[in-house]
C-alpha atoms as a PDB file:
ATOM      1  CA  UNK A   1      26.883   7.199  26.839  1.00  0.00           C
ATOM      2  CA  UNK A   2      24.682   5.376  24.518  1.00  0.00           C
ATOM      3  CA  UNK A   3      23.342   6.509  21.550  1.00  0.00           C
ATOM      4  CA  UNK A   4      19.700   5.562  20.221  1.00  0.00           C
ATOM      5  CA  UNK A   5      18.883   4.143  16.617  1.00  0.00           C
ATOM      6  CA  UNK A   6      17.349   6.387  14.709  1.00  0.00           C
ATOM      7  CA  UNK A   7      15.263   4.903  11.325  1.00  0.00           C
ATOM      8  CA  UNK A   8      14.005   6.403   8.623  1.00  0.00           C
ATOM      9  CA  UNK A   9       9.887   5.907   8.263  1.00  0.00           C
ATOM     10  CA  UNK A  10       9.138   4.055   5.402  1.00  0.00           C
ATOM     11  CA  UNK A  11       5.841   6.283   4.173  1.00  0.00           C
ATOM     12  CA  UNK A  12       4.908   3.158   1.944  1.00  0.00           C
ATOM     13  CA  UNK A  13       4.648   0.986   4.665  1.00  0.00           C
ATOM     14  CA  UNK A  14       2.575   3.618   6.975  1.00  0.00           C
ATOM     15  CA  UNK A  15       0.400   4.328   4.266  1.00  0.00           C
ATOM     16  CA  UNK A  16      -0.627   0.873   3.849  1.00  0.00           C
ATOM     17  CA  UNK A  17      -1.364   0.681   7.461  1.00  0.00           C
ATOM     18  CA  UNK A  18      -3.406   3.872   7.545  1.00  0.00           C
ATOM     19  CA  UNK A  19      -5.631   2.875   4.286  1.00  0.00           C
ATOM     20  CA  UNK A  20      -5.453  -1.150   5.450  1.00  0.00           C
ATOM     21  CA  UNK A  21      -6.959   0.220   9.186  1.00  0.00           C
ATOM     22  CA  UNK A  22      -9.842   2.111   7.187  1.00  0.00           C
ATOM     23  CA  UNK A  23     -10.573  -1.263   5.210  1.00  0.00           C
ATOM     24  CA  UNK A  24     -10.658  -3.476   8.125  1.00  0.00           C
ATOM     25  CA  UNK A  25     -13.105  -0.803   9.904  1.00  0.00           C
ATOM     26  CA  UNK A  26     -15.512  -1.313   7.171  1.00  0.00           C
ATOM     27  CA  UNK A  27     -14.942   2.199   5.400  1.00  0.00           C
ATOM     28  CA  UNK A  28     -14.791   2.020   1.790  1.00  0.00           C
ATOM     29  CA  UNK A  29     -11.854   4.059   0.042  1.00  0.00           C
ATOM     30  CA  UNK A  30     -11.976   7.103  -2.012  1.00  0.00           C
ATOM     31  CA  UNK A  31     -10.328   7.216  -5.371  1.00  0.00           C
ATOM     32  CA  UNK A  32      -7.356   9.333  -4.260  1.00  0.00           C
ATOM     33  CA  UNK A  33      -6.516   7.039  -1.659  1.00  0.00           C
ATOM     34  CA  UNK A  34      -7.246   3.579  -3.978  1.00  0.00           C
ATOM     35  CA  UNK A  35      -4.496   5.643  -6.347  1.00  0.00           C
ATOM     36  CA  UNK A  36      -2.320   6.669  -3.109  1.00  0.00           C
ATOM     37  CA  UNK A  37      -2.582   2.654  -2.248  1.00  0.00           C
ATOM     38  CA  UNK A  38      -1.798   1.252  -5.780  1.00  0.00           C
ATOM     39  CA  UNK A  39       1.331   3.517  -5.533  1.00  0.00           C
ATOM     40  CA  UNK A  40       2.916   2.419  -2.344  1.00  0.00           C
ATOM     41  CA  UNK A  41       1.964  -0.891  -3.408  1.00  0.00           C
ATOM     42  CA  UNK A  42       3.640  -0.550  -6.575  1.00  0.00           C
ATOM     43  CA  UNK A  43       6.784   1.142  -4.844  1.00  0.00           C
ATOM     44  CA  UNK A  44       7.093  -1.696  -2.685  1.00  0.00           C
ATOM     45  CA  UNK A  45       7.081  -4.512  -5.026  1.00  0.00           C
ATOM     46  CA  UNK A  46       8.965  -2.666  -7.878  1.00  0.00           C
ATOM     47  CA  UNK A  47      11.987  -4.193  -6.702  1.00  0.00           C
ATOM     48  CA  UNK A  48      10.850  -7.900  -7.203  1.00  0.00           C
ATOM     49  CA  UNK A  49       9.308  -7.752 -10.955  1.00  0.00           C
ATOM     50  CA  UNK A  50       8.721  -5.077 -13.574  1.00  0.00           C
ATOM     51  CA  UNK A  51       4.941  -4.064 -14.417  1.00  0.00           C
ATOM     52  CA  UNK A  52       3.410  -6.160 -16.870  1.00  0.00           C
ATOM     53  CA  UNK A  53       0.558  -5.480 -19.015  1.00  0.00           C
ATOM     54  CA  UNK A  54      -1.882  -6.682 -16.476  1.00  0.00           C
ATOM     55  CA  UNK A  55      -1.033  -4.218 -14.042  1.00  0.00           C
ATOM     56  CA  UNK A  56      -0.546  -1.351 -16.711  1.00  0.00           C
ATOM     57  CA  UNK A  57      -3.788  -1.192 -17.260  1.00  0.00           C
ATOM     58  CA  UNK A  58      -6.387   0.059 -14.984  1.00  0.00           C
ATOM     59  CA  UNK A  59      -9.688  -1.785 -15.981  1.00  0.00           C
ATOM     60  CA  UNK A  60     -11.774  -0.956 -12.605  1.00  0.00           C
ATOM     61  CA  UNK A  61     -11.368   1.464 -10.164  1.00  0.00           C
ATOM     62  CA  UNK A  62     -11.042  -1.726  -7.521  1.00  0.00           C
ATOM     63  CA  UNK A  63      -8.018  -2.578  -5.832  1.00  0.00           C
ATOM     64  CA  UNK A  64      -6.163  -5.951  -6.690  1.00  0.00           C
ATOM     65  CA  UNK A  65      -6.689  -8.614  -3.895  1.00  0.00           C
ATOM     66  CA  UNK A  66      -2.892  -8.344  -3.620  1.00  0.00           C
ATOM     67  CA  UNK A  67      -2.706  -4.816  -2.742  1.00  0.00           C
ATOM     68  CA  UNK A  68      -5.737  -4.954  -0.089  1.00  0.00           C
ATOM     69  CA  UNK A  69      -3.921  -8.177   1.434  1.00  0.00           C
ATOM     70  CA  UNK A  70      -0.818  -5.935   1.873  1.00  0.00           C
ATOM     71  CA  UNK A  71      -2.808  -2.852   3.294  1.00  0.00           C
ATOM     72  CA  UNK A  72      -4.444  -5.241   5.782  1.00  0.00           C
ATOM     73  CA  UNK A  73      -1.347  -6.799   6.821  1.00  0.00           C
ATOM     74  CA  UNK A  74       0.550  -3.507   7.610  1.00  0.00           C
ATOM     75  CA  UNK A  75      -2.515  -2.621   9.223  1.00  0.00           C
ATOM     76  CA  UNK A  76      -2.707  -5.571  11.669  1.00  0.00           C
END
């Protein structure tokens, strides 16, 4: 009898798709979901750096090229 693999989801990952699918359709975010994207971005790049000052501080409410990159890619 064989037994199937189950994984966790990773809800970072599937949020990025969701909100990356929205961007590539041409919709434009709302605020909670540019916050909801800046935190699974920030969740899954914590584990390569620490924040720095840039990224402490929230100067516009647009999202870093880096984080719509990522969205678009999980979305694809």
């Amino acid at each position: 009898m064989e037994y199937t693999v189950v994984n966790p989801i990773d809800i970072n990952k599937n949020l990025l798709g969701i909100l990356g699918r929205k961007m590539i359709n041409g919709n434009k975010l709302t605020l909670a979901e540019d916050l909801m994207a800046l935190s699974a971005y920030a969740s899954m790049t914590s584990h390569y750096y620490g924040p720095g000052p840039a990224e402490m501080h929230v100067k516009t409410l647009d999202l870093p090229e880096s984080v719509k990159g990522l969205m678009i890619e999980y979305a694809g």
